[in-house]
Protein backbone atom coordinates (compact mmCIF):
# COMPACT_ATOMS: atom_id res chain seq x y z
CA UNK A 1 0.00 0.00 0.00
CA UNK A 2 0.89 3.62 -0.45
CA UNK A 3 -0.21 5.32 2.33
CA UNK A 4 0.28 8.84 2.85
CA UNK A 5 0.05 10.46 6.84
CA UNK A 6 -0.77 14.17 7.45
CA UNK A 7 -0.82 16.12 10.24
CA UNK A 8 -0.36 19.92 11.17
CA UNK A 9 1.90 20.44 13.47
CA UNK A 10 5.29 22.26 15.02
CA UNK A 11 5.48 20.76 18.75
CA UNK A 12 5.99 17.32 20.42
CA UNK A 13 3.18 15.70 21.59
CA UNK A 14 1.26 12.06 21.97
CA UNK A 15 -0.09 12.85 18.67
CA UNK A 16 3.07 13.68 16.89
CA UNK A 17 4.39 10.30 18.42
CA UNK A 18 1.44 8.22 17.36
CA UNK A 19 2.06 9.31 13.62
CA UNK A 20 5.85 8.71 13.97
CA UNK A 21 5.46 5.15 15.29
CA UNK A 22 2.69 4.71 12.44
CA UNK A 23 5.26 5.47 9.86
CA UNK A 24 8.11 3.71 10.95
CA UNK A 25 6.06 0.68 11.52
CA UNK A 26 4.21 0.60 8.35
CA UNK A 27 7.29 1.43 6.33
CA UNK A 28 9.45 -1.54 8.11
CA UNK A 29 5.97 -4.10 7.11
CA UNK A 30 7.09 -3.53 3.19
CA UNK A 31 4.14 -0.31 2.62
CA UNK A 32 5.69 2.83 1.27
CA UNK A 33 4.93 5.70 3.50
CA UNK A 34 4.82 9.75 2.85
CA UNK A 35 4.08 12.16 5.51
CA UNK A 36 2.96 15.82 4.55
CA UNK A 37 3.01 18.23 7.80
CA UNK A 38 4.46 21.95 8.01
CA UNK A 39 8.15 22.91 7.97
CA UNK A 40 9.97 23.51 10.50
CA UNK A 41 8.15 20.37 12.32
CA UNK A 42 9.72 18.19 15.16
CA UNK A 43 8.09 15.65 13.27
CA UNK A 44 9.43 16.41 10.23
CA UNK A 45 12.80 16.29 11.67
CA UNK A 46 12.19 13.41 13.18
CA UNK A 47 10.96 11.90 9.80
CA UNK A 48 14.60 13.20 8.00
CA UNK A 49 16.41 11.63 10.47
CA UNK A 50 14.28 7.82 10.26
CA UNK A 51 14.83 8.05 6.59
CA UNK A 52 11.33 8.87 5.47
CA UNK A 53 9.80 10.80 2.62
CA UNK A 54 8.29 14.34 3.65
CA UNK A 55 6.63 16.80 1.59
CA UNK A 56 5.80 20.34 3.77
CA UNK A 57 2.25 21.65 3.31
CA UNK A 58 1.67 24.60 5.51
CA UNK A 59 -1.93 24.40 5.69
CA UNK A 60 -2.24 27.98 7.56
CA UNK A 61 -5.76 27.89 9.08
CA UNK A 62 -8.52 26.22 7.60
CA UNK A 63 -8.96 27.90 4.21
CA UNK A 64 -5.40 27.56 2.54
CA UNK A 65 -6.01 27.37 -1.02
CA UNK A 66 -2.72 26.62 -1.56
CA UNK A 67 -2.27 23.83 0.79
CA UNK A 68 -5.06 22.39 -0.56
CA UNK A 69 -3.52 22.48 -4.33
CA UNK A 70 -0.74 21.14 -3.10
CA UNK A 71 -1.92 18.25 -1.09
CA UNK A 72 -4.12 17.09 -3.98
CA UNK A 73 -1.39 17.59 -6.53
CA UNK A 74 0.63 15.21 -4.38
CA UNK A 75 -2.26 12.52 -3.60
CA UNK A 76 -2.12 12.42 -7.28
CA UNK A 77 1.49 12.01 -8.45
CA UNK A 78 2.59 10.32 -5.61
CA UNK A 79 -0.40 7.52 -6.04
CA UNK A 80 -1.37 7.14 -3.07
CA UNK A 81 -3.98 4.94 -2.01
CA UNK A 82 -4.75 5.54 1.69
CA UNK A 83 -4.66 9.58 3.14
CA UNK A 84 -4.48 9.31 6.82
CA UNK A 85 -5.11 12.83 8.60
CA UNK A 86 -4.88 13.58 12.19
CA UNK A 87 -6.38 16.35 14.37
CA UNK A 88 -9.28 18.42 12.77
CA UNK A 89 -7.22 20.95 10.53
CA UNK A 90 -6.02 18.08 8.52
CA UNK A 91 -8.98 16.13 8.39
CA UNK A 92 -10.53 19.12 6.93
CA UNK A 93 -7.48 19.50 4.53
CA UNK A 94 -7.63 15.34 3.50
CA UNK A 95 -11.45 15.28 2.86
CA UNK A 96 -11.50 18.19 0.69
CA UNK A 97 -8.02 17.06 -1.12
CA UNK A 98 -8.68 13.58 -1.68
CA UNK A 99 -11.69 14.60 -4.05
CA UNK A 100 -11.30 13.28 -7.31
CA UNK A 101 -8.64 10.89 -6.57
CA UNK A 102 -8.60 7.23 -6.23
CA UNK A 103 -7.11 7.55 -2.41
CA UNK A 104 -9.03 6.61 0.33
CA UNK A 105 -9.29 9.73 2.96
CA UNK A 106 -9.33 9.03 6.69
CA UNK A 107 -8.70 10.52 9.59
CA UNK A 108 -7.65 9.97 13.51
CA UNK A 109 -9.62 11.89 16.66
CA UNK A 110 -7.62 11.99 18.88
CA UNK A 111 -9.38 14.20 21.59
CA UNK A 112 -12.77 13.76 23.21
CA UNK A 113 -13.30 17.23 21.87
CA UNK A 114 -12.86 17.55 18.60
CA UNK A 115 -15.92 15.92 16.11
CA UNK A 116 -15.36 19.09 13.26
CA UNK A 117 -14.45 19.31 10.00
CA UNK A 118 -13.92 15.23 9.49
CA UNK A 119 -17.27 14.32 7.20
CA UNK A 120 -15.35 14.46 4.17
CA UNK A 121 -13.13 11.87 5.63
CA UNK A 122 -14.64 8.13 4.72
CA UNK A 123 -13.68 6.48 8.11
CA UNK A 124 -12.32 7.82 11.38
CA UNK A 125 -9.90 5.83 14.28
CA UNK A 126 -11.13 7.13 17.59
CA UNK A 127 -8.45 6.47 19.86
CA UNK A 128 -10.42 5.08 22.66
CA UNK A 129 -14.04 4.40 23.38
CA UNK A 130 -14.27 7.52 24.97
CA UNK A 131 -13.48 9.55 21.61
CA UNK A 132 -15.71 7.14 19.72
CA UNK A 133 -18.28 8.20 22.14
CA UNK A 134 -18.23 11.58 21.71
CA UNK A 135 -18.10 10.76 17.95
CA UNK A 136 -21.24 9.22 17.98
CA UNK A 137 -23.18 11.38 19.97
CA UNK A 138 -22.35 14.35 17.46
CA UNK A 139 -23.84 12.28 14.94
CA UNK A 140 -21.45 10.50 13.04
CA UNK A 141 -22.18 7.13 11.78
CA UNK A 142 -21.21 3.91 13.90
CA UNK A 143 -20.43 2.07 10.80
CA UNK A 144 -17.51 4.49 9.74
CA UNK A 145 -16.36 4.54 13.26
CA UNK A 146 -13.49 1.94 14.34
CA UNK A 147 -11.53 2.31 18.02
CA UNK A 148 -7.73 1.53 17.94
CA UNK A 149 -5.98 2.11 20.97
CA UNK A 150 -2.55 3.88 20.75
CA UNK A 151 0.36 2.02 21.19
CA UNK A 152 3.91 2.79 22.38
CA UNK A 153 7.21 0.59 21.64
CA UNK A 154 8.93 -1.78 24.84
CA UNK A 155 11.90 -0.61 25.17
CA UNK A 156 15.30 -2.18 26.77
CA UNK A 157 15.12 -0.13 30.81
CA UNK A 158 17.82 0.30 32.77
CA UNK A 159 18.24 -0.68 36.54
CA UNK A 160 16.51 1.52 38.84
CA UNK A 161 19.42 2.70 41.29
CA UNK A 162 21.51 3.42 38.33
CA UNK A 163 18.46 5.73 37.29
CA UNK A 164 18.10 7.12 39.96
CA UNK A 165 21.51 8.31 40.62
CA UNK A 166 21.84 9.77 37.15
CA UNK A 167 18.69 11.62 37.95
CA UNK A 168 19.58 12.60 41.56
CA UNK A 169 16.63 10.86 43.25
CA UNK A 170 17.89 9.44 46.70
CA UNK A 171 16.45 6.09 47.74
CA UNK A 172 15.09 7.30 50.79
CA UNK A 173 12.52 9.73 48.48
CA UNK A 174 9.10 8.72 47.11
CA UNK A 175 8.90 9.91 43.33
CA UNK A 176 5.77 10.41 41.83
CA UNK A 177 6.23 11.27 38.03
CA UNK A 178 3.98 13.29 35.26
CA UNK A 179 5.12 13.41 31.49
CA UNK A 180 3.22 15.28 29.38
CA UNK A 181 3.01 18.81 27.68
CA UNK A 182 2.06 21.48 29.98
CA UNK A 183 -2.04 22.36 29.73
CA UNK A 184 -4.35 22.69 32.29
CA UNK A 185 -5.99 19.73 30.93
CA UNK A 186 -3.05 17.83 32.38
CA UNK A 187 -3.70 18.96 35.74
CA UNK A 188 0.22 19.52 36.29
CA UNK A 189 -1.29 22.19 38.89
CA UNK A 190 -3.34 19.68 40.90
CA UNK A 191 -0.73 17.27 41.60
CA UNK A 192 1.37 20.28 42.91
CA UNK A 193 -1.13 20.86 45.45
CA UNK A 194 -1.48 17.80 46.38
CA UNK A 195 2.04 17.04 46.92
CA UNK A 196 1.87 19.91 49.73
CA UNK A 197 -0.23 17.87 51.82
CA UNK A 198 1.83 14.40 51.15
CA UNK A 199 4.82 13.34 53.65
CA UNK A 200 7.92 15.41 53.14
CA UNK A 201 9.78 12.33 51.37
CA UNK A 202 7.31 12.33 48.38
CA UNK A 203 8.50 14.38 45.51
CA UNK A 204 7.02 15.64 42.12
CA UNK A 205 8.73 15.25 38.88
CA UNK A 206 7.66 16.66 35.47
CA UNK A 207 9.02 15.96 32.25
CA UNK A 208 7.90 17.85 29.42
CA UNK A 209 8.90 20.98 27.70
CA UNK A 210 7.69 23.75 30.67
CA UNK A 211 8.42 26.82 28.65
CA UNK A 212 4.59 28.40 27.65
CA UNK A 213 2.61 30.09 29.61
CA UNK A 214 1.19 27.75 31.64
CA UNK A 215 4.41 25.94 32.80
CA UNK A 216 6.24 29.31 33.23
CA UNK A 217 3.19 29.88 35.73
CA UNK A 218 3.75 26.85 37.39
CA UNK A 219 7.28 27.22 37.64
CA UNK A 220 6.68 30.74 39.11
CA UNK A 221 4.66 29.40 42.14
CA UNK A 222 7.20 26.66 42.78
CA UNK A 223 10.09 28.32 42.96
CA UNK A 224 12.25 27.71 45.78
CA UNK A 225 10.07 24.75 46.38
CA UNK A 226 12.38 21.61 47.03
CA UNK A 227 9.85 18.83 46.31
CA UNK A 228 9.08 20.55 42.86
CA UNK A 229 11.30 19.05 40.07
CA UNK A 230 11.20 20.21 36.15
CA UNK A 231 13.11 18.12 34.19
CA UNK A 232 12.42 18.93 31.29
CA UNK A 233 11.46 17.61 27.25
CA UNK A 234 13.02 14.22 27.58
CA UNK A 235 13.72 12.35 24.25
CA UNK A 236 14.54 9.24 26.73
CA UNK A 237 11.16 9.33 28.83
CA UNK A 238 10.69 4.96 28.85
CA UNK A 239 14.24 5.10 29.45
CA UNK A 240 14.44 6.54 32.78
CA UNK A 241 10.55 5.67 33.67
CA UNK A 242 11.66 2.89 35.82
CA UNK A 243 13.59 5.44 38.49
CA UNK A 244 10.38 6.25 39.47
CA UNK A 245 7.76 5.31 42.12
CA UNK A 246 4.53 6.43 41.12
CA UNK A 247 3.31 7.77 37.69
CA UNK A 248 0.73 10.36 38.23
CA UNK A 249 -2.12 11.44 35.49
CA UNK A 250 -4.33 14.43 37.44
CA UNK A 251 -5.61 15.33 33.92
CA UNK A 252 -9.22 17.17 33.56
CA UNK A 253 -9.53 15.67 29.97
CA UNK A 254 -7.85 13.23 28.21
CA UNK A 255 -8.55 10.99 25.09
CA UNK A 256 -5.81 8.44 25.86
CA UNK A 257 -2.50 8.73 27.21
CA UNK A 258 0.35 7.51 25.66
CA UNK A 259 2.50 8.07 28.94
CA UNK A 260 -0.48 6.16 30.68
CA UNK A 261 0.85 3.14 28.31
CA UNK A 262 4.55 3.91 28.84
CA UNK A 263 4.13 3.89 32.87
CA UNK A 264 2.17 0.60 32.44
CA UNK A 265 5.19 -0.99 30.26
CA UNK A 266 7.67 0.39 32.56
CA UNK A 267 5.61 -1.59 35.48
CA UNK A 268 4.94 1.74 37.41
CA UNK A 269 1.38 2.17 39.73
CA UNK A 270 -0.78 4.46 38.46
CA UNK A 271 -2.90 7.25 39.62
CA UNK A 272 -5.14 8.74 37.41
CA UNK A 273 -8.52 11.11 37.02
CA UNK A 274 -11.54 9.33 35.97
CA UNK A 275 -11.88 10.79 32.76
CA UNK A 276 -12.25 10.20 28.89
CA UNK A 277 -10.27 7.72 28.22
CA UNK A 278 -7.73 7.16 31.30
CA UNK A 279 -10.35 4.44 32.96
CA UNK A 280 -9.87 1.97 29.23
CA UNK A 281 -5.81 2.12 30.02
CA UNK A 282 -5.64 1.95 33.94
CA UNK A 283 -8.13 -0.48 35.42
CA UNK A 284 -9.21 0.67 38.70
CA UNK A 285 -7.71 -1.30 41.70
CA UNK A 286 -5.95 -3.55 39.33
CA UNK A 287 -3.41 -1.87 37.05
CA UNK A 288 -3.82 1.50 39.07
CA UNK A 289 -6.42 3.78 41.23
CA UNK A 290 -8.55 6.43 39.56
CA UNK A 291 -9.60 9.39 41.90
CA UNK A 292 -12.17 12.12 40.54
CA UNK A 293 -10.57 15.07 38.48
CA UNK A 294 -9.20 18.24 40.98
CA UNK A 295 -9.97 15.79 43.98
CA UNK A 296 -6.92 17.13 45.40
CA UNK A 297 -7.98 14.94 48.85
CA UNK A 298 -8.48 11.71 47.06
CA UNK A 299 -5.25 12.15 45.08
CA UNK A 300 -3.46 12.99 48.23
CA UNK A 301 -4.89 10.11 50.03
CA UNK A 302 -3.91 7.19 47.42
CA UNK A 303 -0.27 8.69 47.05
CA UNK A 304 0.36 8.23 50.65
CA UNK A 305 -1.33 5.07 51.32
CA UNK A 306 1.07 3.65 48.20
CA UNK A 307 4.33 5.53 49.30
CA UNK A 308 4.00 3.75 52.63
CA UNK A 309 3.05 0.07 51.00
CA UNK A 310 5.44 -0.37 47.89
CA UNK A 311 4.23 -4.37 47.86
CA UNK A 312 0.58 -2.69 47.23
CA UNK A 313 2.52 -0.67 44.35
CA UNK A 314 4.09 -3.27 42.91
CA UNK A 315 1.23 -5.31 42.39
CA UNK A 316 -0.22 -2.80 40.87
CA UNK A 317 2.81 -2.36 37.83
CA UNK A 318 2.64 -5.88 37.13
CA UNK A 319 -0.82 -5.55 36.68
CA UNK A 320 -0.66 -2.85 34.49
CA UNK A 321 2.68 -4.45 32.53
CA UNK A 322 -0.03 -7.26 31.12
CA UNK A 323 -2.32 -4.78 30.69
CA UNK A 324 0.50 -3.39 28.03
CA UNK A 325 1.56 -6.18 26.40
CA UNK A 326 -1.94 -7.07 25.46
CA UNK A 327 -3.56 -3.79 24.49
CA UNK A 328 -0.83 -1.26 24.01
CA UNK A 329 1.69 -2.19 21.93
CA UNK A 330 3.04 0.03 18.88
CA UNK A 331 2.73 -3.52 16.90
CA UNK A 332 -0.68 -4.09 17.92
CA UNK A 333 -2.00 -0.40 17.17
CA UNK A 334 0.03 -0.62 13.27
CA UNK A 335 -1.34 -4.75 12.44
CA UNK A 336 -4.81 -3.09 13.38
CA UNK A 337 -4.71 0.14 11.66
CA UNK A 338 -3.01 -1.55 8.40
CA UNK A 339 -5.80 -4.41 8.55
CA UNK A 340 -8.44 -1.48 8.60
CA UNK A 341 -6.31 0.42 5.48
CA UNK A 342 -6.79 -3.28 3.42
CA UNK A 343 -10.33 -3.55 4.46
CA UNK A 344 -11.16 0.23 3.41
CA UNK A 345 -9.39 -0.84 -0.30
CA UNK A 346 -11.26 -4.11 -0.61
CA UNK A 347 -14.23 -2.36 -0.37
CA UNK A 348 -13.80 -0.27 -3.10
């Protein structure tokens, strides 16, 4: 198949990542793979450096003529025969481009609040239940609907003390974790005021790029706080997952979490909000313990009771390490999303 992946986009994110994994994965299962996406792109970068064919397409705002020329100009020379958008923008930018082509337009939701611009598109991936849900109840069709979990690779972990010395986390300290851009929606806030009222040995980390205005906000009212820790972006997040005691995911929305996924390979416990689609990945008082979003009491609560019972915790990551291997994998999420690619082409 030649399948073509577009997405508009200049960050890092769990999107971003999806799309990266898709290519690699499809391209090393014999397909030939294209992605189209804006200059200047960390995925585009990324894409260069893997070895894979990119085309930039701008696609400034929803009513680029150009873009659109040039998207359909290269649907046609390049032959392809699936168009795989993700996000809205380039669902909008797929459905309209794909007209008068042979190639199949589709497109990913990833968010339980996005359902715009993606009727053009013939079928649409919700990422979790939770997506299709919202989907559905904006009145799109079941039948062009199909869920396909995200899925993230297993990766070779170092030992934990070594870790944990590189990272400067002493033994005697309980480290609860959050990865993730900074939004509100990740509730990097809550889990800051909630480590206030924890025992003085249980630290927050956060990895993720901290430098817009809501992390420089954060930063701001931490300052000088020692139990506070920015890491950083981290290219190497799986790597150094396992230094960790806790992963923590206080989000107030969330479609599904790649780092959710990650924790659960890296055998971490989990606590999570119960919202969109956190409750499909963690499964409460198996893999992990869901608490109700801005609960800052409940959150509080199950990060003590598991900093002072790590047998409790550890049950918990193996739980969640099956739960991984056998719904989460990055070769799980590509069989099922190329099976759904030679379905869509058998039908035509």
């Amino acid at each position: 198949m030649r399948i073509l992946q577009v997405i508009r986009s200049l960050t890092f994110g769990g999107a971003e990542n999806h799309v990266l994994s898709l290519l690699v994965g499809l391209r090393d299962r014999g397909h030939d793979v294209l992605l189209a996406a804006p200059a200047n792109s960390w995925i585009g970068e990324q894409c260069e450096q893997s070895g894979l064919l990119v085309e930039y397409v701008p696609m400034r705002g929803i009513a680029d003529l150009r873009s659109y020329w040039k998207l359909h100009r290269l649907i046609r020379s390049w032959r392809a025969d699936i168009v795989h958008a993700h996000q809205v923008r380039p669902a909008q930018y797929v459905g309209i481009a794909a007209w008068s082509t042979d190639a199949i337009p589709i497109c990913t939701a990833h968010s339980t609040g996005v359902y715009k611009h993606m009727r053009r598109c013939r079928h649409i991936i919700g990422v979790s239940d939770a997506v299709v849900e919202n989907l559905i109840n904006h009145r799109y069709p079941k039948q062009i609907i199909t869920r396909i979990y995200n899925g993230v690779p297993d990766v070779v972990r170092e030992e934990r003390g070594v870790l944990r010395k590189e990272l400067g986390i002493p033994e005697t300290q309980y480290a609860v974790v959050c990865a993730g851009r900074f939004h509100r929606d990740k509730g990097q806030d809550v889990l800051i005021k909630a480590i206030n009222f924890c025992p003085d040995n249980v630290h927050a980390y956060f990895l993720g790029d901290a430098d817009n205005d809501f992390g420089r906000a954060l930063r701001a009212e931490t300052l000088g706080n020692p139990r506070i820790h920015f890491l950083g972006y981290r290219n190497d997040v799986q790597r150094i997952l396992p230094a960790f005691d806790l992963y923590a995911a206080p989000s107030r929305r969330e479609a599904f979490s790649l780092s959710l996924a990650e924790a659960e390979a890296a055998q971490l416990p989990i606590v999570g909000s119960r919202v969109g689609g956190i409750p499909e990945v963690v499964r409460d008082g198996e893999s992990g313990i869901l608490v109700p979003p801005n609960n800052i009491d409940a959150l509080v609560d199950v990060i003590q009771k598991l900093s002072i019972d790590p047998v409790w915790g550890k049950r918990l990551g193996r739980e969640g390490r099956l739960r991984f291997v056998q719904n989460f994998t990055v070769d799980r999420m590509i069989a099922q999303t190329e099976s759904l690619y030679a379905k869509l082409l058998a039908a035509v």
